[in-house]
Protein backbone atom coordinates (compact mmCIF):
# COMPACT_ATOMS: atom_id res chain seq x y z
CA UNK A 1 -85.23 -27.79 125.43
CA UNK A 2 -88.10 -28.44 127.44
CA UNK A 3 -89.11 -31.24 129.50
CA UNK A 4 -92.21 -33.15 129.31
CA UNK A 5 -93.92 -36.16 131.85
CA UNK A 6 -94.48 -38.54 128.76
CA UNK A 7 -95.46 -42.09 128.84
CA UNK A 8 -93.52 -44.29 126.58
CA UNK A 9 -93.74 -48.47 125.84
CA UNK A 10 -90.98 -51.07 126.49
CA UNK A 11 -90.80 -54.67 125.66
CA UNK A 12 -89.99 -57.56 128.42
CA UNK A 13 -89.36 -60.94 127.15
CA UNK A 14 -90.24 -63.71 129.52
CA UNK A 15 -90.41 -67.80 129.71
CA UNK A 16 -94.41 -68.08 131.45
CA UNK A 17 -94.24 -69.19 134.55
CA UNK A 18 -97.10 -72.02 133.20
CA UNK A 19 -94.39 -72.75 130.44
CA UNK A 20 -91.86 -73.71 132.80
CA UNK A 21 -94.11 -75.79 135.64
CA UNK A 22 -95.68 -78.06 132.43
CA UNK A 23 -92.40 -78.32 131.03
CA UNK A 24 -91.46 -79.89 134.58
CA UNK A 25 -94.64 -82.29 134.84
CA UNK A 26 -93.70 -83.41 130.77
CA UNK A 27 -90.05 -83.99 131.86
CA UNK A 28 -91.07 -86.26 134.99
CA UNK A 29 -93.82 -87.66 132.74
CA UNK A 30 -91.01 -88.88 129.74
CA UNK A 31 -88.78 -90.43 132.61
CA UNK A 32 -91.80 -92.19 134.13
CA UNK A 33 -92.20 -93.65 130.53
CA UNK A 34 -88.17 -94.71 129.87
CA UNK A 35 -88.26 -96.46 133.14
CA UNK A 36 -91.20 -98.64 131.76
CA UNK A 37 -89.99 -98.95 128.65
CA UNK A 38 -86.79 -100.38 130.16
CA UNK A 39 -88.84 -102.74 132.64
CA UNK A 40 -91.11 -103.63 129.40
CA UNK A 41 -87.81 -104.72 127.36
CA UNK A 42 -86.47 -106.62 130.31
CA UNK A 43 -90.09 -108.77 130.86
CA UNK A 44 -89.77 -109.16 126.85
CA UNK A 45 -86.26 -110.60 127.67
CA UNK A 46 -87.23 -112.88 130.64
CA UNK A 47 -90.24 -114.21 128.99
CA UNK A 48 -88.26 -115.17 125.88
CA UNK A 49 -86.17 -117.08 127.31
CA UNK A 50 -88.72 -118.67 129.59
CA UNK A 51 -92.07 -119.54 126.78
CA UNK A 52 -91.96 -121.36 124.03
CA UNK A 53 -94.37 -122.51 120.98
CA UNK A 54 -97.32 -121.11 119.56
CA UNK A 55 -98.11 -118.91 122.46
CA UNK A 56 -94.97 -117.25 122.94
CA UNK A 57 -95.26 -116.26 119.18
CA UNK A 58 -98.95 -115.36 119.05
CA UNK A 59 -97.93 -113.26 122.35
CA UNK A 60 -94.58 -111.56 120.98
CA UNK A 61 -96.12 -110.65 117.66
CA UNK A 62 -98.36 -108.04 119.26
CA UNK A 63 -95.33 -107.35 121.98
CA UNK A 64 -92.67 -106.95 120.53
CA UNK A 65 -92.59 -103.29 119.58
CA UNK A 66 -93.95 -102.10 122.46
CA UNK A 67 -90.68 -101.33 124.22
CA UNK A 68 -89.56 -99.41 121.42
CA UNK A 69 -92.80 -97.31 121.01
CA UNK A 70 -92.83 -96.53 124.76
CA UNK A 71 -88.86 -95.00 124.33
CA UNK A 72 -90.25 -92.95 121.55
CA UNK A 73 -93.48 -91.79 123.15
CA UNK A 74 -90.99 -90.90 126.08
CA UNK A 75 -88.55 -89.27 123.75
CA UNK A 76 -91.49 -87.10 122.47
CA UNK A 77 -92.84 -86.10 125.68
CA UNK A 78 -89.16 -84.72 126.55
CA UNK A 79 -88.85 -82.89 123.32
CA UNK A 80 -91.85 -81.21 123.90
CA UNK A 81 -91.26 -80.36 127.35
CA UNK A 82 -87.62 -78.73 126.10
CA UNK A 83 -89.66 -77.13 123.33
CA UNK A 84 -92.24 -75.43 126.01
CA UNK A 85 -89.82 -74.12 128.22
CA UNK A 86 -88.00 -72.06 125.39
CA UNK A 87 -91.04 -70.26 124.13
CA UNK A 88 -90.63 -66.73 125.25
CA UNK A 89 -93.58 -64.22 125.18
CA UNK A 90 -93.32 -60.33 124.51
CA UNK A 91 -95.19 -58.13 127.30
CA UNK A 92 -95.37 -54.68 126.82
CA UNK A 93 -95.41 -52.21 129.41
CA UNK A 94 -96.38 -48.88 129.59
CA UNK A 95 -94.10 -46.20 131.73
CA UNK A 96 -93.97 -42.55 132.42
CA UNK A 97 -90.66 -40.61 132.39
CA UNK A 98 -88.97 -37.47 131.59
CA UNK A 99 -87.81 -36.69 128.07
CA UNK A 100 -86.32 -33.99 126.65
CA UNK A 101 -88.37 -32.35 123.39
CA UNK A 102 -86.92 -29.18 121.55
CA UNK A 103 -88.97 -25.83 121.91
């Protein structure tokens, strides 16, 4: 057997960097948007119990889904941050070694 300098290829799986820092920024954005949601649902709450007539109705008509939209716009935003971070990315590398080929 003889052996030869060769070059030869290997795979290295990695989360990017730039994955992981968005997925970060996305997490911190979907708890900025709970927290409002909650304070939305308790100014819904307060001003419910404080209006009444054709205002309050007119008003809460257009309102009163907005709580719930902000939760799921929050949700979202933290499924796709979980969904970022996991994505994984093949680099190849190129190295030299020794290997062992038959004469």
């Amino acid at each position: 057997m003889t052996r030869m300098h060769t070059p030869f290829r290997r795979a290295k799986v990695i989360v990017p960097e730039q994955a992981i820092t968005i997925a970060d920024h996305l997490h911190q954005i979907s708890e900025q948007g709970q927290s409002l949601a909650v304070e939305l649902r308790r100014l819904q709450v307060q001003l419910n119990d404080m209006w009444e007539g054709k205002a309050k109705e007119r008003f809460m008509d257009g309102f009163d889904g907005r709580p719930g939209t902000a939760h799921s716009e929050a949700d979202f935003m933290s499924e796709q941050a979980n969904r970022i971070a996991s994505m994984k990315v093949t680099i190849w590398e190129t190295i030299s070694g020794w290997t062992q080929v038959p004469d």
